[in-house]
PDB file of N, CA and C in Angstrom:
ATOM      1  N   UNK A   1     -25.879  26.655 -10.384  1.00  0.00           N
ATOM      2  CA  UNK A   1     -25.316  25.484 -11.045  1.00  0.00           C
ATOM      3  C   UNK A   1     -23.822  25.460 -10.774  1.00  0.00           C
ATOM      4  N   UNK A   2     -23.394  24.386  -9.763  1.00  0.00           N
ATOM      5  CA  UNK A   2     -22.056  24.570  -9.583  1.00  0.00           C
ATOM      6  C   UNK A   2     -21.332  23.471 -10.543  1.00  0.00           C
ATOM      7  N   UNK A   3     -19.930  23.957 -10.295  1.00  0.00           N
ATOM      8  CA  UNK A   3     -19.094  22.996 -11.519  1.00  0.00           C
ATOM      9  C   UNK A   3     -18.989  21.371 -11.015  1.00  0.00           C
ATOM     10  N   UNK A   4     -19.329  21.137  -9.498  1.00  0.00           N
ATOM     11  CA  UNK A   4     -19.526  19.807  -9.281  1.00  0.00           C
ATOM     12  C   UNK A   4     -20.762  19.301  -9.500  1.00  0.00           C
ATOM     13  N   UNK A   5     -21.772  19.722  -9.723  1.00  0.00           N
ATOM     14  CA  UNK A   5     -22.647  19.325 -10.117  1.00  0.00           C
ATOM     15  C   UNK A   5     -22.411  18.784 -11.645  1.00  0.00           C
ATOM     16  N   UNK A   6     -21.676  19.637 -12.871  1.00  0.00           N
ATOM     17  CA  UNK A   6     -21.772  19.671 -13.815  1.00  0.00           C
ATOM     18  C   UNK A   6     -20.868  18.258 -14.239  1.00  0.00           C
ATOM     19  N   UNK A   7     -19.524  18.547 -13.082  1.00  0.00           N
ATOM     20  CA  UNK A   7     -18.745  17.620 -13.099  1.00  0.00           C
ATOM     21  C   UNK A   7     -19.333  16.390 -12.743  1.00  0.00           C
ATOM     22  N   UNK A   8     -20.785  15.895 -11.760  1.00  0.00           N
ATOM     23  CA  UNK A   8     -20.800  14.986 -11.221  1.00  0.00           C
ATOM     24  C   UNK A   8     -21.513  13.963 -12.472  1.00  0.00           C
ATOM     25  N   UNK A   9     -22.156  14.800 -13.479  1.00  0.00           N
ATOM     26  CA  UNK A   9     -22.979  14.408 -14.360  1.00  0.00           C
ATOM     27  C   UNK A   9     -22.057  13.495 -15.441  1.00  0.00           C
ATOM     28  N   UNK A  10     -20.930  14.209 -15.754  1.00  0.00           N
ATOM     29  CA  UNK A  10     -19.912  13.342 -16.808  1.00  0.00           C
ATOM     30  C   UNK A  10     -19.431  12.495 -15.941  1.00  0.00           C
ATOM     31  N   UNK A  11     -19.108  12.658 -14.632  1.00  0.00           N
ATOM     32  CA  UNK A  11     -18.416  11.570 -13.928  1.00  0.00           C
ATOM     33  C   UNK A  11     -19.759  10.309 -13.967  1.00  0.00           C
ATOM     34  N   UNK A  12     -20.768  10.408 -13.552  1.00  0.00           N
ATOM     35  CA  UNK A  12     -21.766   9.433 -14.089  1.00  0.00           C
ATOM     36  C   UNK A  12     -21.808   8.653 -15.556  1.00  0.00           C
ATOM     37  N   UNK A  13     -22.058   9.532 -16.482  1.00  0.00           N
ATOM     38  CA  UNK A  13     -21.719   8.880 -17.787  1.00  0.00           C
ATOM     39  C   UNK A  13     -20.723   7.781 -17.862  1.00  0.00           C
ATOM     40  N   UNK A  14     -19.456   8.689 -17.299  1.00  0.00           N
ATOM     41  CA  UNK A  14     -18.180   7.688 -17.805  1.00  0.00           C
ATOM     42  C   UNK A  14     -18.293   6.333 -16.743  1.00  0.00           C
ATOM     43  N   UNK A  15     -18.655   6.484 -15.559  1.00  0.00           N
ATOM     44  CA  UNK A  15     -19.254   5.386 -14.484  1.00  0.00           C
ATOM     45  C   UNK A  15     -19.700   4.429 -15.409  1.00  0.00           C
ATOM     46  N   UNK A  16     -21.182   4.649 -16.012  1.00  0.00           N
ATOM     47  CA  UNK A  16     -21.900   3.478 -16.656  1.00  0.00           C
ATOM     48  C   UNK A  16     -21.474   3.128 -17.504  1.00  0.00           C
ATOM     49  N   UNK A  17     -20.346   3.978 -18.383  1.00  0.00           N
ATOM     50  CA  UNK A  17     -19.494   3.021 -19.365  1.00  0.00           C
ATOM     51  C   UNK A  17     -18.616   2.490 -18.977  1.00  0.00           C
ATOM     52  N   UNK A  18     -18.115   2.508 -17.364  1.00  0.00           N
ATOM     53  CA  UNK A  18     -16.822   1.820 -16.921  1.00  0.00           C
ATOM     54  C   UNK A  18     -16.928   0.113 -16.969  1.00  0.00           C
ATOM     55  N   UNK A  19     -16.394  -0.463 -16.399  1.00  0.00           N
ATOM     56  CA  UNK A  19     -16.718  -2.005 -15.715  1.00  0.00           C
ATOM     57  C   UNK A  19     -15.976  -1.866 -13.991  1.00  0.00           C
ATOM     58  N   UNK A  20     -15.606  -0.378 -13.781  1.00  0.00           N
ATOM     59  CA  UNK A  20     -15.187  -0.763 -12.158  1.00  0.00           C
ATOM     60  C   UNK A  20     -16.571  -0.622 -11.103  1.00  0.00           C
ATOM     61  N   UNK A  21     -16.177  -1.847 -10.584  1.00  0.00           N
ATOM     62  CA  UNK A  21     -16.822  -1.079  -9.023  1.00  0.00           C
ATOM     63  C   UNK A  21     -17.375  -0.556  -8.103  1.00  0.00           C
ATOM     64  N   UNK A  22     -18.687  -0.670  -8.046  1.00  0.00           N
ATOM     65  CA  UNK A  22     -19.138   0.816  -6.916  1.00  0.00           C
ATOM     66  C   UNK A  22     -18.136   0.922  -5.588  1.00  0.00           C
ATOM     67  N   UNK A  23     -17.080   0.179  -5.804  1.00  0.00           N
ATOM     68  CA  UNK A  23     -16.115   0.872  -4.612  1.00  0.00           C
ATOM     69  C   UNK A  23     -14.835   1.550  -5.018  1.00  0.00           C
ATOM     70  N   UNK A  24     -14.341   0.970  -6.170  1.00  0.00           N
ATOM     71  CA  UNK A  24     -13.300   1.989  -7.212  1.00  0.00           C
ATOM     72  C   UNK A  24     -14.020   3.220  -7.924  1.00  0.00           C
ATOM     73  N   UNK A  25     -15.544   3.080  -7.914  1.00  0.00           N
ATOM     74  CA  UNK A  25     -15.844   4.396  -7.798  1.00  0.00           C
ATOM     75  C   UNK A  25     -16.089   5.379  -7.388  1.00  0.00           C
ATOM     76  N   UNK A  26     -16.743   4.817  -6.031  1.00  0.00           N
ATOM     77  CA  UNK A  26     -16.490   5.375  -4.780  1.00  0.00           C
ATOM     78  C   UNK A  26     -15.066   6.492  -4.633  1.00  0.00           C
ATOM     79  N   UNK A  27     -14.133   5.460  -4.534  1.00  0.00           N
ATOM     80  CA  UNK A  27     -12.569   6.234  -4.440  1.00  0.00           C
ATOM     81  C   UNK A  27     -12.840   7.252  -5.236  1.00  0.00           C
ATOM     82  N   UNK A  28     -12.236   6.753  -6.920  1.00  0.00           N
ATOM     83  CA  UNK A  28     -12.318   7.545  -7.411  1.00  0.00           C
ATOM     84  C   UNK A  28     -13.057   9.058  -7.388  1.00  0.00           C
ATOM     85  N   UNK A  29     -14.074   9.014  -7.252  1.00  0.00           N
ATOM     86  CA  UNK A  29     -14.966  10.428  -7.351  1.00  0.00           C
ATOM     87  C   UNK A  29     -14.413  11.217  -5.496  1.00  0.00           C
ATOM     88  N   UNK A  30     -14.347   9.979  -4.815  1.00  0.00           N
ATOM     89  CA  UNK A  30     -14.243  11.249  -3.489  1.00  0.00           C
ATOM     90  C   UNK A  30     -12.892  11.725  -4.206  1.00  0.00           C
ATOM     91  N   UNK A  31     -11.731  10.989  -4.598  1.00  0.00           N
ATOM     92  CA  UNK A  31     -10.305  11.881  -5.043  1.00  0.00           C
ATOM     93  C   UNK A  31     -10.654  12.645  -5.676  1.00  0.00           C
ATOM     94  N   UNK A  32     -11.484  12.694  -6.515  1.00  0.00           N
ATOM     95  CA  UNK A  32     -11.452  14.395  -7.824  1.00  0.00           C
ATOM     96  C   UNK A  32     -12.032  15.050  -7.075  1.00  0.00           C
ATOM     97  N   UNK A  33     -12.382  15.063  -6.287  1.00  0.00           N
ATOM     98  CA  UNK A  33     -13.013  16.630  -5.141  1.00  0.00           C
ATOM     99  C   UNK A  33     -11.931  17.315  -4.804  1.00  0.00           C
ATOM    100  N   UNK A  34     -12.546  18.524  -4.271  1.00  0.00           N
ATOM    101  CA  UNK A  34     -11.808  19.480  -3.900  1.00  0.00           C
ATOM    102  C   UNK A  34     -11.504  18.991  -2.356  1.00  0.00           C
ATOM    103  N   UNK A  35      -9.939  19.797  -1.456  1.00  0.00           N
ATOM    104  CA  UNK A  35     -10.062  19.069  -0.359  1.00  0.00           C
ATOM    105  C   UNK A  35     -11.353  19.517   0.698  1.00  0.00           C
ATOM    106  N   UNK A  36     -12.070  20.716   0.617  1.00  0.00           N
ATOM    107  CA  UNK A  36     -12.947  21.587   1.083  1.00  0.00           C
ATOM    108  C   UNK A  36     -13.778  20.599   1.473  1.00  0.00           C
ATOM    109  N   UNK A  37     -14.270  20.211   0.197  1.00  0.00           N
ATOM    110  CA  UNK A  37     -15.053  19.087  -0.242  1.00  0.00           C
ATOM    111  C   UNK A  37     -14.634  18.046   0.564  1.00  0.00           C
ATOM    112  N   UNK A  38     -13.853  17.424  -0.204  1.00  0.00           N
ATOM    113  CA  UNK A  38     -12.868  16.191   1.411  1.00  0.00           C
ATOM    114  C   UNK A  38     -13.039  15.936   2.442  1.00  0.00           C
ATOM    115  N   UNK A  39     -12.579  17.366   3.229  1.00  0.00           N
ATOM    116  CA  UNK A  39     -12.718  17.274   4.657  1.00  0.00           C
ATOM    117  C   UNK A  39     -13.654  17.456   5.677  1.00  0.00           C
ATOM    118  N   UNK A  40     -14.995  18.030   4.570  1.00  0.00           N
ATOM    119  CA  UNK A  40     -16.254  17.401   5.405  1.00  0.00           C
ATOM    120  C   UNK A  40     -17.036  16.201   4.731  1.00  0.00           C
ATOM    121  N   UNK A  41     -16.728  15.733   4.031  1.00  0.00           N
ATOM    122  CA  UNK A  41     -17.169  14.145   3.961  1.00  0.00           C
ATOM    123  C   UNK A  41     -16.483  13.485   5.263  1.00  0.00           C
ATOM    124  N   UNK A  42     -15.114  13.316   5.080  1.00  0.00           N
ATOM    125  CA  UNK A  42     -14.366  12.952   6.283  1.00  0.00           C
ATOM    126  C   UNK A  42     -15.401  12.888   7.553  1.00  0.00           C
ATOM    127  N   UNK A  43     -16.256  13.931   7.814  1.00  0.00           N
ATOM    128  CA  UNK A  43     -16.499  13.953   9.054  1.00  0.00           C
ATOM    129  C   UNK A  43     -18.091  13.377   9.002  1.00  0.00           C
ATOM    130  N   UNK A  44     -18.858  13.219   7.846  1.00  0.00           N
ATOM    131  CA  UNK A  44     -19.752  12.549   7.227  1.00  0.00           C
ATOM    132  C   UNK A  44     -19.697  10.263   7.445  1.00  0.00           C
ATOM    133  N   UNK A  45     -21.185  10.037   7.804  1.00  0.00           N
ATOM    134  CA  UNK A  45     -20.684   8.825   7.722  1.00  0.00           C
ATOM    135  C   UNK A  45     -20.628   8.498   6.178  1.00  0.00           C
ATOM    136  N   UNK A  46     -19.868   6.936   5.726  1.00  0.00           N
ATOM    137  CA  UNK A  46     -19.776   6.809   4.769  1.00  0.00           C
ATOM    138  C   UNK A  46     -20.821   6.621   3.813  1.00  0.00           C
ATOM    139  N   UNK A  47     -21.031   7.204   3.100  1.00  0.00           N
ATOM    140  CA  UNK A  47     -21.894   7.117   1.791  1.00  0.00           C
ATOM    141  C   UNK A  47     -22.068   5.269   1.140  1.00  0.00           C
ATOM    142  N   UNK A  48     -23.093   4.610   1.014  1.00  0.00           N
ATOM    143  CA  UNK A  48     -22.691   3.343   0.199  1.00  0.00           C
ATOM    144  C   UNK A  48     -22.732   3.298  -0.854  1.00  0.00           C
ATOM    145  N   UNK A  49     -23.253   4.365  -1.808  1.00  0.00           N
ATOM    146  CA  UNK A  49     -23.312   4.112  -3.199  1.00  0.00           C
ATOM    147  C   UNK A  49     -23.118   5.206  -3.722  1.00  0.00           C
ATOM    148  N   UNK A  50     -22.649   5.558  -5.291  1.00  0.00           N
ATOM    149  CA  UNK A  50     -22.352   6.587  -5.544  1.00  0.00           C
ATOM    150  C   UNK A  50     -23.560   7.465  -5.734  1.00  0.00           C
ATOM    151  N   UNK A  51     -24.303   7.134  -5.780  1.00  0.00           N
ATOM    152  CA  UNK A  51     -25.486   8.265  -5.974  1.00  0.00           C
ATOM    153  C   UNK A  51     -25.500   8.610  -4.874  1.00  0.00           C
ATOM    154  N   UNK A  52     -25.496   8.032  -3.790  1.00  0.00           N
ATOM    155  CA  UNK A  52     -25.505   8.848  -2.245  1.00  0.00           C
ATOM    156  C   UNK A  52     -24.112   9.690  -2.067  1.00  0.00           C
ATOM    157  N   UNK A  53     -22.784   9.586  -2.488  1.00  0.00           N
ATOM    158  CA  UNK A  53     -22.144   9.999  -2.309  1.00  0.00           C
ATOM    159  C   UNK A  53     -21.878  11.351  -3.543  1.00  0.00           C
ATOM    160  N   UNK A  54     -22.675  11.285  -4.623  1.00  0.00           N
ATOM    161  CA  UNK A  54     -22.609  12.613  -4.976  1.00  0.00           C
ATOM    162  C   UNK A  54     -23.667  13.452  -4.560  1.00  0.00           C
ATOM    163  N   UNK A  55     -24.833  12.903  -4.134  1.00  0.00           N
ATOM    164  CA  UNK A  55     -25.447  13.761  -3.313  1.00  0.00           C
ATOM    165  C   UNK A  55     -24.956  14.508  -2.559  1.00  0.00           C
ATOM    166  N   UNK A  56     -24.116  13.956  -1.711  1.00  0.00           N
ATOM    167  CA  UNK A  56     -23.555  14.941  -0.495  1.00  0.00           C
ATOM    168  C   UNK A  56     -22.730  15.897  -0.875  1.00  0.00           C
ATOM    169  N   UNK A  57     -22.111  15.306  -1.833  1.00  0.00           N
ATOM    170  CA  UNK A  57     -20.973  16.111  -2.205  1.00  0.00           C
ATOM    171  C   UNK A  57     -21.395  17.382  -2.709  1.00  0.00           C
ATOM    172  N   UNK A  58     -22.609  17.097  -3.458  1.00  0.00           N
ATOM    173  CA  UNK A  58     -23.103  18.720  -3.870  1.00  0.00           C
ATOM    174  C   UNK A  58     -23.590  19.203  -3.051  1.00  0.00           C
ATOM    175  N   UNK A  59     -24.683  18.589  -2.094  1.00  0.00           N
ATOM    176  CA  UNK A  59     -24.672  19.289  -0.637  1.00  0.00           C
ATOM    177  C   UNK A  59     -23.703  19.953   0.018  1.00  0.00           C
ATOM    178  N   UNK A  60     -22.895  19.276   0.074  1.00  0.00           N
ATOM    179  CA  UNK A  60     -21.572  20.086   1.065  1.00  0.00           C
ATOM    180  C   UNK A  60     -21.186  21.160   0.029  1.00  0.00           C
ATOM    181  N   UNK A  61     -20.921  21.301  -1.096  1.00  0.00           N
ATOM    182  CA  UNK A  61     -20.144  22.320  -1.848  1.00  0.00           C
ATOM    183  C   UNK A  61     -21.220  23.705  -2.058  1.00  0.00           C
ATOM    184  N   UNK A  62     -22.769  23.056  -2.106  1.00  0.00           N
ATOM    185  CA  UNK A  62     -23.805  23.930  -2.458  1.00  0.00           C
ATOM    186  C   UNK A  62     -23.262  24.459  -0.869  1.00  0.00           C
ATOM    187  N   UNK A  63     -23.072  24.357   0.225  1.00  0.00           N
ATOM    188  CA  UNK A  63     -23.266  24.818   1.444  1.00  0.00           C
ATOM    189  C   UNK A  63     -22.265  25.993   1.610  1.00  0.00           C
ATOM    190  N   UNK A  64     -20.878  24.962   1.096  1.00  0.00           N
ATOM    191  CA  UNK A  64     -19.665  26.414   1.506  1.00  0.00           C
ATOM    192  C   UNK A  64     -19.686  27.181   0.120  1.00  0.00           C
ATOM    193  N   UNK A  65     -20.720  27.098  -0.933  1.00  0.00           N
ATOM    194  CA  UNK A  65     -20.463  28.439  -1.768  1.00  0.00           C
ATOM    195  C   UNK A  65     -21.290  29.272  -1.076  1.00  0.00           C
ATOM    196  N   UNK A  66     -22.314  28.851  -0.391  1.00  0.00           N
ATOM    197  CA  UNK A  66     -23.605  29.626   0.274  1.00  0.00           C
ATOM    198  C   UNK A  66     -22.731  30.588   1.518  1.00  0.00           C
ATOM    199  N   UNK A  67     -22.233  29.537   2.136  1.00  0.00           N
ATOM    200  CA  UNK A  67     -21.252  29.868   3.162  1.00  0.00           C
ATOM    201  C   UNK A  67     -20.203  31.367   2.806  1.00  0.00           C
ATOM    202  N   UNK A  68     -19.424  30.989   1.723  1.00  0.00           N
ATOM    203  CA  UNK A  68     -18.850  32.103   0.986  1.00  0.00           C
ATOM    204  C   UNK A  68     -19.189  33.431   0.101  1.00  0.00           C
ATOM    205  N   UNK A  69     -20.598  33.158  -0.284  1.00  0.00           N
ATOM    206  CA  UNK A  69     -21.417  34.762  -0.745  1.00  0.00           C
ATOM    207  C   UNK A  69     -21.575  34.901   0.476  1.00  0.00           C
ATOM    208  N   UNK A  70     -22.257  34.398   2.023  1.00  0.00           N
ATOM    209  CA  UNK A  70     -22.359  35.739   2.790  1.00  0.00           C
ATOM    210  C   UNK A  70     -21.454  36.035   3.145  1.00  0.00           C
ATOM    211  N   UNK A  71     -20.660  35.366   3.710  1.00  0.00           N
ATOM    212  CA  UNK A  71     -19.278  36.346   3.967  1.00  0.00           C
ATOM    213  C   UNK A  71     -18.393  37.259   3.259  1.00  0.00           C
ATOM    214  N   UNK A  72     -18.782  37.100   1.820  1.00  0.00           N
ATOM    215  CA  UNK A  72     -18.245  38.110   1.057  1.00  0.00           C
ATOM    216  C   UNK A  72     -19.474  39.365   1.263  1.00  0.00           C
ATOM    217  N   UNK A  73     -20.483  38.916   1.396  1.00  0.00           N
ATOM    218  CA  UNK A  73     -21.486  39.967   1.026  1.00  0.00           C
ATOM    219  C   UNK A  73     -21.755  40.505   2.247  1.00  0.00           C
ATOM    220  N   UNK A  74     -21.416  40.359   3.273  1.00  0.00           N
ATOM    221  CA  UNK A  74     -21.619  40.669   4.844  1.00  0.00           C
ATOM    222  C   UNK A  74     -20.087  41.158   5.228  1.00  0.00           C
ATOM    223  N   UNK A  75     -19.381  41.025   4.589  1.00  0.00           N
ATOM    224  CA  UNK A  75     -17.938  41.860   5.028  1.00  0.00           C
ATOM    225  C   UNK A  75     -17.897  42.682   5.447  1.00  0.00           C
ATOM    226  N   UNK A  76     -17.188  43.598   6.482  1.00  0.00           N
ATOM    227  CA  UNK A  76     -17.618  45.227   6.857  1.00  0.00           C
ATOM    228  C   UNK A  76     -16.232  45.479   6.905  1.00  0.00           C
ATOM    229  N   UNK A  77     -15.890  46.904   6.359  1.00  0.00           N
ATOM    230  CA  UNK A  77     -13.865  47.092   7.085  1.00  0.00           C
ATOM    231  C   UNK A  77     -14.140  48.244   7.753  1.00  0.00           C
ATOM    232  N   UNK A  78     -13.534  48.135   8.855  1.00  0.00           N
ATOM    233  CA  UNK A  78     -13.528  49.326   9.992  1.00  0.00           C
ATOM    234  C   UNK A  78     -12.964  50.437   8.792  1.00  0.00           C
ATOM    235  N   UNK A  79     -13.669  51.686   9.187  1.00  0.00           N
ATOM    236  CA  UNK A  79     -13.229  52.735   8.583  1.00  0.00           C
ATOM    237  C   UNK A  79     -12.395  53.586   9.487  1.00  0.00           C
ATOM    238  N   UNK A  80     -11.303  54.600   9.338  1.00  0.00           N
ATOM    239  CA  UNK A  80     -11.001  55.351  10.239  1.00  0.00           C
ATOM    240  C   UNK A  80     -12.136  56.505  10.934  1.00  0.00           C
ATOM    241  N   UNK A  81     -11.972  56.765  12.435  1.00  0.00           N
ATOM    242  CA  UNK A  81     -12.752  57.547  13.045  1.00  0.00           C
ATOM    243  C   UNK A  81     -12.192  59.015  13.021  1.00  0.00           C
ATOM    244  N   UNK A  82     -12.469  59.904  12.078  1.00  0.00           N
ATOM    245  CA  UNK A  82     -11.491  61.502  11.700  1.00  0.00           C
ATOM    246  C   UNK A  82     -11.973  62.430  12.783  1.00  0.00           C
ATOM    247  N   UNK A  83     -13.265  61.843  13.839  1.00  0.00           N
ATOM    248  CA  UNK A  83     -13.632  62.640  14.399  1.00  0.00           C
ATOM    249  C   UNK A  83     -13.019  62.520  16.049  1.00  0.00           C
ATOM    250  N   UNK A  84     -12.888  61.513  16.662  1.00  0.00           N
ATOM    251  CA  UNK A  84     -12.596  61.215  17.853  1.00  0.00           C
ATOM    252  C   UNK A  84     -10.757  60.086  17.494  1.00  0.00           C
ATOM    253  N   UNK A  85      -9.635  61.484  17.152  1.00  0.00           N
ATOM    254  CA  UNK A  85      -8.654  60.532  17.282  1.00  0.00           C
ATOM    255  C   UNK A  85      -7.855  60.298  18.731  1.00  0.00           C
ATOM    256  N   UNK A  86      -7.149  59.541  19.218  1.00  0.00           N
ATOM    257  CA  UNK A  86      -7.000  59.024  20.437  1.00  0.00           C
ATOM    258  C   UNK A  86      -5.657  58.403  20.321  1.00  0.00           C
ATOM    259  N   UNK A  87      -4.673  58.548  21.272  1.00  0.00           N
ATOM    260  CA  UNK A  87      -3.108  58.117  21.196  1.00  0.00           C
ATOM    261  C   UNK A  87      -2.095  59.407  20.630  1.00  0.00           C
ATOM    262  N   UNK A  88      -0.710  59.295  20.901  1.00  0.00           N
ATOM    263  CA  UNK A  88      -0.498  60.416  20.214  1.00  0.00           C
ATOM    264  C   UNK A  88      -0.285  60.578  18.859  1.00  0.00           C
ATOM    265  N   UNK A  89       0.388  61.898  18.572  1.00  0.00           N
ATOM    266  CA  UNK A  89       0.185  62.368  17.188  1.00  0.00           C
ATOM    267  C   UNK A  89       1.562  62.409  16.871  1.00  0.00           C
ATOM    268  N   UNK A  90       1.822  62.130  15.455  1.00  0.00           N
ATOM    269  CA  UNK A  90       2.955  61.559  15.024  1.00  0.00           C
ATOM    270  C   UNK A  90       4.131  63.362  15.052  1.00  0.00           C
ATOM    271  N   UNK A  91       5.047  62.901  15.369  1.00  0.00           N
ATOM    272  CA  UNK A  91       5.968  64.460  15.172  1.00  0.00           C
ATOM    273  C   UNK A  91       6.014  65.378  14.245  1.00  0.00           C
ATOM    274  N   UNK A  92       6.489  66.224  13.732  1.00  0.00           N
ATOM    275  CA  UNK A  92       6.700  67.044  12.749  1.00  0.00           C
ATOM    276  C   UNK A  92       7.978  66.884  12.281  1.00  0.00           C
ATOM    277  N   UNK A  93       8.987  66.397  13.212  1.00  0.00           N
ATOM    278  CA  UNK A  93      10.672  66.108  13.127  1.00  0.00           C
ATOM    279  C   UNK A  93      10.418  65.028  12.410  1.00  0.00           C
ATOM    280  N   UNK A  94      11.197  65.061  11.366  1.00  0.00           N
ATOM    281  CA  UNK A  94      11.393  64.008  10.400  1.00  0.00           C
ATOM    282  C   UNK A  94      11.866  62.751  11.233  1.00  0.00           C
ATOM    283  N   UNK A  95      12.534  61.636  11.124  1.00  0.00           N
ATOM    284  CA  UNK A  95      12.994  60.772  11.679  1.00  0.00           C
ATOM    285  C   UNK A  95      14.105  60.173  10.904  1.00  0.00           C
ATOM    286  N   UNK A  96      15.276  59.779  11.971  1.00  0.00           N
ATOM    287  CA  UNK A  96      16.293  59.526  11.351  1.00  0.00           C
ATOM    288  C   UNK A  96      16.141  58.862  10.697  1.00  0.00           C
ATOM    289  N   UNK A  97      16.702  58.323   9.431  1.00  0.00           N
ATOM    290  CA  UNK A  97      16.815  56.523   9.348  1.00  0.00           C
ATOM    291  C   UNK A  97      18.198  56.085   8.968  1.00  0.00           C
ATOM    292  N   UNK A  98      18.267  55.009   8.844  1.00  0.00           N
ATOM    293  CA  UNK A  98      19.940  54.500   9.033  1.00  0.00           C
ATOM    294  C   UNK A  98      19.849  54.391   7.147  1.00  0.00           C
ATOM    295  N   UNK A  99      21.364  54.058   6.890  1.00  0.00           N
ATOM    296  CA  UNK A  99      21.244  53.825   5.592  1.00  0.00           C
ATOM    297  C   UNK A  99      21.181  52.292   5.688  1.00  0.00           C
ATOM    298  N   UNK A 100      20.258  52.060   4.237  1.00  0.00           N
ATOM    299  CA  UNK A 100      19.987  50.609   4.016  1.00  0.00           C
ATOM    300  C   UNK A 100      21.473  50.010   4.023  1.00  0.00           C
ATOM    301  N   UNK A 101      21.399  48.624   4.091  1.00  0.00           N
ATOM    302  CA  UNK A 101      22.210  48.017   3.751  1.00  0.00           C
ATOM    303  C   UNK A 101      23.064  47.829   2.015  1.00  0.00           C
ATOM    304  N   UNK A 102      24.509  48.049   2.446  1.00  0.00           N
ATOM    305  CA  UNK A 102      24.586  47.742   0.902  1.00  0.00           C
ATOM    306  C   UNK A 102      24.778  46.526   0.260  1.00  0.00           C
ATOM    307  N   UNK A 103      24.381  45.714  -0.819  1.00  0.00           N
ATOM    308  CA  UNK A 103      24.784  44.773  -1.269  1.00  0.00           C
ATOM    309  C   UNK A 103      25.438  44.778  -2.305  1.00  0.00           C
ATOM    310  N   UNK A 104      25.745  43.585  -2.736  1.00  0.00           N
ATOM    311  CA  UNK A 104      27.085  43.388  -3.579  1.00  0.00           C
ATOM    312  C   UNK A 104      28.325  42.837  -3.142  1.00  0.00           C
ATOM    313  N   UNK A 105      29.192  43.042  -4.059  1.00  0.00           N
ATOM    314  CA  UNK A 105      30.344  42.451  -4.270  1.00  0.00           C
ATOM    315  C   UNK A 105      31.208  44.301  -3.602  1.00  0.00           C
ATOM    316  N   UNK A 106      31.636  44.807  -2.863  1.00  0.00           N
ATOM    317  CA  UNK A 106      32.429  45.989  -2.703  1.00  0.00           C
ATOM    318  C   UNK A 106      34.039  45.662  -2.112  1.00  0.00           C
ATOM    319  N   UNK A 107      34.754  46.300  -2.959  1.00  0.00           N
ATOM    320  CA  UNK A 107      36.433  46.282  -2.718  1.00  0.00           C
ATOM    321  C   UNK A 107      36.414  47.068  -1.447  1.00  0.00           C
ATOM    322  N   UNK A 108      37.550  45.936  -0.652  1.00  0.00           N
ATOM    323  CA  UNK A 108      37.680  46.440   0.517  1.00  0.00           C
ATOM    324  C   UNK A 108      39.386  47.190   0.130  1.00  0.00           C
ATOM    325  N   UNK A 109      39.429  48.334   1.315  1.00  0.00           N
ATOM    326  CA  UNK A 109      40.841  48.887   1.286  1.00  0.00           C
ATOM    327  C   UNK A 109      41.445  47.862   2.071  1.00  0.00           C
ATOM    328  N   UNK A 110      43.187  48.186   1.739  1.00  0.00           N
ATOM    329  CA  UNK A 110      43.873  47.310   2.226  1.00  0.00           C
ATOM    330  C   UNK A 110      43.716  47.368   3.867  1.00  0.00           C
ATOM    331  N   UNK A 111      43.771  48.768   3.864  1.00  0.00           N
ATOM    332  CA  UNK A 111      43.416  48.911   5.378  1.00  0.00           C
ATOM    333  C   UNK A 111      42.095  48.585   6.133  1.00  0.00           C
ATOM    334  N   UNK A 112      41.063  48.135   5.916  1.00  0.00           N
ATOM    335  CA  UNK A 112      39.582  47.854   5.764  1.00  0.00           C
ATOM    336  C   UNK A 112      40.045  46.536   5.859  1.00  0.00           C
ATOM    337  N   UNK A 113      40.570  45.540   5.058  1.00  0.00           N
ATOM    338  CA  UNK A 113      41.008  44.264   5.073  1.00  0.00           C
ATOM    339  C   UNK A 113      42.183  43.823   6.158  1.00  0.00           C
ATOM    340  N   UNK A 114      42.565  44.904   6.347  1.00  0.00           N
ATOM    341  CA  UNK A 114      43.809  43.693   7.642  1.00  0.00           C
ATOM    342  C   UNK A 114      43.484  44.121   8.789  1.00  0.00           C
ATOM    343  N   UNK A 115      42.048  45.345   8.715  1.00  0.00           N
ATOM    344  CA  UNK A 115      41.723  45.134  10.193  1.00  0.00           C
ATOM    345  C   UNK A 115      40.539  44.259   9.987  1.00  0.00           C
ATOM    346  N   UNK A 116      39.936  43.742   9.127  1.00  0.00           N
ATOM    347  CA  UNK A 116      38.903  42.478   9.628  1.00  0.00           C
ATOM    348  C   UNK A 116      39.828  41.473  10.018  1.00  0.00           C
ATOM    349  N   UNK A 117      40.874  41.234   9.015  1.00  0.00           N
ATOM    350  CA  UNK A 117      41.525  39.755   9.177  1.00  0.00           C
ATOM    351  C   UNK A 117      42.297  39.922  10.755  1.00  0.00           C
TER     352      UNK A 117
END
């Protein structure tokens, strides 16, 4: 049970109490979608009535939640291989590093100052 479904049901109600349109309703309902939603209607021919057009709409959304459990549920993350490592191996010598930068506001010496200027 998705929330556009749930949503499409009050958006109906308030429809048959409206006086707009099956084409201001049209609008309306494709705008309260998600753009997900959106941008494959977009590629959908146009729907003529709103019952056809919330059809799809839960079609398409039922599709990319379907779409989105397997790919969550089919995910794999490469693990490291501890047995066959390959490239070299990091030093034992520490490594220099520079000092960070300082920030702030810092007083310059006079001498520090008339050789920038």
């Amino acid at each position: 049970f998705t929330v556009l479904l749930s949503y499409s049901v009050e958006f109906r109600t308030l429809a048959a109490r409206s006086s707009w349109n099956e084409e201001a309703l049209l609008a309306a309902f494709t705008e309260s979608l998600n753009y997900q939603v959106q941008n494959q209607l977009a590629l959908c021919p146009q729907p003529q009535s709103l019952e056809e057009l919330i059809r799809l709409a839960i079609s398409i959304d039922k599709h990319q939640h379907e779409l989105q459990y397997q790919n969550s549920s089919t995910r794999t993350f490469p693990t490291p291989d501890h047995h066959h490592e390959s490239g070299p191996r990091p030093s034992a010598e520490p490594t220099i590093m520079e000092e960070p930068m300082q920030m702030g506001r810092a007083r310059l010496s006079r001498e520090e100052r008339s050789h920038r200027i």
